[in-house]
N, C-alpha and C. Protein backbone atom coordinates (compact mmCIF):
# COMPACT_ATOMS: atom_id res chain seq x y z
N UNK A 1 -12.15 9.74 0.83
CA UNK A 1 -11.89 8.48 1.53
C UNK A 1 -12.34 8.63 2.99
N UNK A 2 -13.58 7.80 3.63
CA UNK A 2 -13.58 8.06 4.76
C UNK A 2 -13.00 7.04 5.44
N UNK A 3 -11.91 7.84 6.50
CA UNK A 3 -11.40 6.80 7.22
C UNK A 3 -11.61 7.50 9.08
N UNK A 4 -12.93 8.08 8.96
CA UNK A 4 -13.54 8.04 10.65
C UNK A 4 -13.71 6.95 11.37
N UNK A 5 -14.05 6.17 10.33
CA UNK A 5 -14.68 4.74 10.80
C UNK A 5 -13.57 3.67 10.22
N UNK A 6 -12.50 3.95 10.42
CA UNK A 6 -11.42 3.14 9.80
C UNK A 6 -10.59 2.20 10.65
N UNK A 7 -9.51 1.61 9.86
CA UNK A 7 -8.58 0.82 10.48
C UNK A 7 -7.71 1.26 10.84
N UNK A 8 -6.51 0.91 11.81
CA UNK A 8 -5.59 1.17 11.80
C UNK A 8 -4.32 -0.50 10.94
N UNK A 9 -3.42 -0.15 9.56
CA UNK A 9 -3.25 -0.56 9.20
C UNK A 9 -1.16 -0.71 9.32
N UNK A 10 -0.69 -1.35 8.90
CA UNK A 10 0.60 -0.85 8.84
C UNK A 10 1.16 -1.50 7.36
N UNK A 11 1.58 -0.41 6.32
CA UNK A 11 2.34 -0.38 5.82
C UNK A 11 4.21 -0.65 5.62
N UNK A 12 4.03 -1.79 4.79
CA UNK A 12 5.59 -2.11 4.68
C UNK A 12 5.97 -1.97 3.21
N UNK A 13 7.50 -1.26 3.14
CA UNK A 13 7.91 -0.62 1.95
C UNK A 13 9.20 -1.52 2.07
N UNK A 14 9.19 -1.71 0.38
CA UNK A 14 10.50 -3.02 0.33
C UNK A 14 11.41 -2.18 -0.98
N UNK A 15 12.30 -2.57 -1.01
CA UNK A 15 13.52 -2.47 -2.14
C UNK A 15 12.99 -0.45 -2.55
N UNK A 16 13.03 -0.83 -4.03
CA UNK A 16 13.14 1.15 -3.93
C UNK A 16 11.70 1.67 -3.12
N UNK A 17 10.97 1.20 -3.00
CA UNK A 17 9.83 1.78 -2.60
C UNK A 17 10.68 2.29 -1.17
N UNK A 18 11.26 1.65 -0.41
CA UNK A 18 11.79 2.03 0.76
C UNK A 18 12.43 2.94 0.47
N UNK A 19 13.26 3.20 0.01
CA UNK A 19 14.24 4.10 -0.71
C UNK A 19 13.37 5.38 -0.98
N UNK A 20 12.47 5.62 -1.62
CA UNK A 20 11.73 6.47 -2.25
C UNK A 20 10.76 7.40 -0.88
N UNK A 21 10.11 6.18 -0.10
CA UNK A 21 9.55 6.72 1.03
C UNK A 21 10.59 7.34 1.88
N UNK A 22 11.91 6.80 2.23
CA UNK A 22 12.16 6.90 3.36
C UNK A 22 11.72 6.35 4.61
N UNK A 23 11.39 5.66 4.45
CA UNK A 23 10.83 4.54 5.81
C UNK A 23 10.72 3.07 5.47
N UNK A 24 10.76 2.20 6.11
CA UNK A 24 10.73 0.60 6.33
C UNK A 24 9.39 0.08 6.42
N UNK A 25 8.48 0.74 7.50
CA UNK A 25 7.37 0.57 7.64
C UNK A 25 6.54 1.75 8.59
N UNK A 26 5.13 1.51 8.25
CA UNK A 26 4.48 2.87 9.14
C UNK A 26 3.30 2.23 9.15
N UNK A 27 2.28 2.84 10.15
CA UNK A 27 0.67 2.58 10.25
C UNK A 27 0.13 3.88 9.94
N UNK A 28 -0.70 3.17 9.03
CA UNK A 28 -1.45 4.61 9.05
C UNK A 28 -3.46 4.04 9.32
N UNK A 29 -4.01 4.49 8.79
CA UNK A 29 -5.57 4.56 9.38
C UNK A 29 -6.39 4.64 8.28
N UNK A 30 -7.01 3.69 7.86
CA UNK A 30 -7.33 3.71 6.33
C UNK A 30 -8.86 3.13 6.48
N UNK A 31 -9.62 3.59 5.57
CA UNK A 31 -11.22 2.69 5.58
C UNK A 31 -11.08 1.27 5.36
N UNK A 32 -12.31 0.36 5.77
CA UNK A 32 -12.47 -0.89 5.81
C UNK A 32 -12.56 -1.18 4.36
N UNK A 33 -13.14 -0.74 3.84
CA UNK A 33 -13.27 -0.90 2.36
C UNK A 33 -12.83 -0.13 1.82
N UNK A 34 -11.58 -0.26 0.59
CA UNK A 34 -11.17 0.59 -0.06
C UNK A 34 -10.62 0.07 -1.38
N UNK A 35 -11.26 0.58 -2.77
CA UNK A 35 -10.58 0.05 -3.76
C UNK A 35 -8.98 0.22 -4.22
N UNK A 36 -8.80 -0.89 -4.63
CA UNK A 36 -6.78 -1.19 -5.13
C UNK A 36 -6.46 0.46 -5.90
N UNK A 37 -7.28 0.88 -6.69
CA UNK A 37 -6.59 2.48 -7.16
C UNK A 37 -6.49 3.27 -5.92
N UNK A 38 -7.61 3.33 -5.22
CA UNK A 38 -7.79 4.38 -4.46
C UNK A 38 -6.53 4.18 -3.19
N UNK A 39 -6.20 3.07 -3.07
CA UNK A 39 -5.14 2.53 -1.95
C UNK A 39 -4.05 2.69 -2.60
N UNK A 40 -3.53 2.87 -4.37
CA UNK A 40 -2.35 2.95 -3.94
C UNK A 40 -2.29 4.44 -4.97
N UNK A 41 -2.98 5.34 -5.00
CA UNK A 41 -2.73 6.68 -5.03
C UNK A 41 -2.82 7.07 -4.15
N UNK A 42 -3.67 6.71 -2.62
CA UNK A 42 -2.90 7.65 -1.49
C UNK A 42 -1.49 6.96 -1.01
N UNK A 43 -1.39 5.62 -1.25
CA UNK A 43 0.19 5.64 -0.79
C UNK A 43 1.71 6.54 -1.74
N UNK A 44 1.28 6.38 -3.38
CA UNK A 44 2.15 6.87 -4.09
C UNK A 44 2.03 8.72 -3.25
N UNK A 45 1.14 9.24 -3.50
CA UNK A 45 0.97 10.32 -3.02
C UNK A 45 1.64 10.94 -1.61
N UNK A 46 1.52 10.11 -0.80
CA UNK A 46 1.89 10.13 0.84
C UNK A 46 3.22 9.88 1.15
N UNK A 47 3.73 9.17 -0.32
CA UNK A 47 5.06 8.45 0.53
C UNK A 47 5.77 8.51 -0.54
N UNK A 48 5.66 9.10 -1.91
CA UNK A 48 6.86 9.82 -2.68
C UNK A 48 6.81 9.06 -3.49
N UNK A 49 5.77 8.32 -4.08
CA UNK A 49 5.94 6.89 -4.91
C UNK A 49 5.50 7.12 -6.17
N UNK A 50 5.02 8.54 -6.70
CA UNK A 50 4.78 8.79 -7.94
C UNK A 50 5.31 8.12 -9.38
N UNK A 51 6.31 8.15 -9.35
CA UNK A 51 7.76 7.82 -9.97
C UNK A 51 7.73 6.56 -10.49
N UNK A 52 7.08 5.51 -9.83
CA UNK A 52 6.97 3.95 -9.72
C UNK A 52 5.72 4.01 -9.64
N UNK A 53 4.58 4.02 -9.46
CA UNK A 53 3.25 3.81 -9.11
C UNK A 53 2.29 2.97 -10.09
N UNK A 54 2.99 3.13 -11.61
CA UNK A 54 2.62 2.10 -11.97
C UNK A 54 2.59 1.15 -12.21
N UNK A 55 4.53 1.04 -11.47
CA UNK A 55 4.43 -0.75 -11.26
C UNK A 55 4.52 -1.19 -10.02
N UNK A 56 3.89 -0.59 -9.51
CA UNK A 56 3.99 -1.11 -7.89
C UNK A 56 2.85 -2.06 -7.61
N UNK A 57 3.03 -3.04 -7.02
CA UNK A 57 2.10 -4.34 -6.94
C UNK A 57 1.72 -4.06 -5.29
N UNK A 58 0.63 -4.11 -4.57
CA UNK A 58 0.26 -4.46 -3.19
C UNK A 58 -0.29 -5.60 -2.77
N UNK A 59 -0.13 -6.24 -1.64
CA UNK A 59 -0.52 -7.43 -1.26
C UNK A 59 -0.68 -6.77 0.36
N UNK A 60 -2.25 -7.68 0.16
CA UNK A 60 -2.24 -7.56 1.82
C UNK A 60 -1.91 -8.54 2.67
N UNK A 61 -1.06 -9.07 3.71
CA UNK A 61 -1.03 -10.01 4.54
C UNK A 61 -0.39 -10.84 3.41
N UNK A 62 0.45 -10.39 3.19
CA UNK A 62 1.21 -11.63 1.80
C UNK A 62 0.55 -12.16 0.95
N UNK A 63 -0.20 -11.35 0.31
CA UNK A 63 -1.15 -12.10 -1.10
C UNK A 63 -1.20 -10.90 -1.66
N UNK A 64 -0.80 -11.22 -2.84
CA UNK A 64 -1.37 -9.79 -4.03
C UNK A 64 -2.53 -9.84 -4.00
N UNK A 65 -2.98 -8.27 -3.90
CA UNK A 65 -4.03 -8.12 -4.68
C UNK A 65 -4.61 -8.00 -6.05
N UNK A 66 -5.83 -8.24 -6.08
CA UNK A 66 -6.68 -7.86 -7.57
C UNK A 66 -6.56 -6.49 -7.71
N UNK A 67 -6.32 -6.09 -8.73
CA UNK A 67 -6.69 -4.82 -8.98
C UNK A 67 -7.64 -4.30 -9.38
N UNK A 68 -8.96 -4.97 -10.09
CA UNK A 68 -10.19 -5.24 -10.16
C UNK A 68 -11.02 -5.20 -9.00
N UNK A 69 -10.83 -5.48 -7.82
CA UNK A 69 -11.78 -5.97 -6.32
C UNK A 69 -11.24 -5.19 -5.40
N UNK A 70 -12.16 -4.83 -4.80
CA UNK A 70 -11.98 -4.07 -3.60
C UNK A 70 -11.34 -4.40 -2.28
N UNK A 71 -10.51 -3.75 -1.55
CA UNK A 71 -9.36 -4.54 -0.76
C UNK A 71 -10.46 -4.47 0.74
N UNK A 72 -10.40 -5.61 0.90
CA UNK A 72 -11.35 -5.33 2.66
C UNK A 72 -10.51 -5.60 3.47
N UNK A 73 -10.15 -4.47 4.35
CA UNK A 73 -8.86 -3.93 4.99
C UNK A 73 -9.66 -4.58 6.92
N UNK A 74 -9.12 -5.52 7.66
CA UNK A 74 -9.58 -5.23 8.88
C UNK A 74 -8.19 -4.49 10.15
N UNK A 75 -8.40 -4.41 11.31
CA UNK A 75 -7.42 -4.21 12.16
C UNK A 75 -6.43 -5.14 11.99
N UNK A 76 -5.01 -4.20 12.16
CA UNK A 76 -3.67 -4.77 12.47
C UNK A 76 -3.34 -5.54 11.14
N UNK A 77 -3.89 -5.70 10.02
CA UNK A 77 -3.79 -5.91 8.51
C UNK A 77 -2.21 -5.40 8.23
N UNK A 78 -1.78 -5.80 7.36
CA UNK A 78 -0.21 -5.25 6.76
C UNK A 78 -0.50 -4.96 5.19
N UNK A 79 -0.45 -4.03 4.77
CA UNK A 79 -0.09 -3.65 3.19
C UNK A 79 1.43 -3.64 2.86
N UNK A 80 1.69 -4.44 1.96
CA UNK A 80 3.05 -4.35 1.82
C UNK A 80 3.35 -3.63 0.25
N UNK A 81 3.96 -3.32 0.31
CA UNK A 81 4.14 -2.00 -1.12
C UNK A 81 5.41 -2.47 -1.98
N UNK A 82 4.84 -3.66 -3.07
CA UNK A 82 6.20 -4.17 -3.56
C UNK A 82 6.54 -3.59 -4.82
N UNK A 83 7.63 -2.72 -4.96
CA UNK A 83 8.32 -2.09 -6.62
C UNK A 83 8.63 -2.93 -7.54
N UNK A 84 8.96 -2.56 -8.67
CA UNK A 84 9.00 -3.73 -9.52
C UNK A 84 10.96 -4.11 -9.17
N UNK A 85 10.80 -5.22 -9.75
CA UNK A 85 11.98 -5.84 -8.99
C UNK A 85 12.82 -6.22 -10.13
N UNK A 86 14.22 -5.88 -10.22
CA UNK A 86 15.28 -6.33 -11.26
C UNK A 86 16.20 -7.18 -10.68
N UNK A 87 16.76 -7.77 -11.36
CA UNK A 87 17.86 -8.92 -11.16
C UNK A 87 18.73 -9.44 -12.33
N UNK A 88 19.44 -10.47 -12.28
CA UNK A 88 20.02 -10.51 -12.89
C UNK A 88 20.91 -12.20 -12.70
């Protein structure tokens, strides 16, 4: 993943994903272009999310993404990292 030439992005973790990371939210520095696998095996990876990773849904700037299409990430962007969600 080259992220020399990257963004700086910030990540937000909701319900267990928060739980799992240990954090609320963080920035990290990610390439402009980066496909939906490749974005959320370094987050499962980075932030303890193994466990859940395959139902974890991302949206950038409040829109899910495709998981098919490549995420075009610019500055100050938000990834939000949503777990699957129970209720009742």
């Amino acid at each position: 993943m080259d992220i020399e030439h990257g963004v700086n992005v910030k990540l937000l973790f909701f319900a267990k994903s928060k739980d799992l990371a240990g954090i609320k939210e963080t920035t990290v520095r990610l390439p402009k272009k980066i496909s939906y696998n490749q974005l959320l095996n370094y987050i499962a990876a980075h932030y303890n999310l193994e466990t859940i990773k395959d139902n974890i849904l991302l949206a950038k700037n409040e829109e899910v993404c495709e998981q098919t299409v490549d995420i075009e990430i610019s500055e100050r962007d938000s990834i939000a990292v949503i777990p699957p969600l129970s209720g009742g």
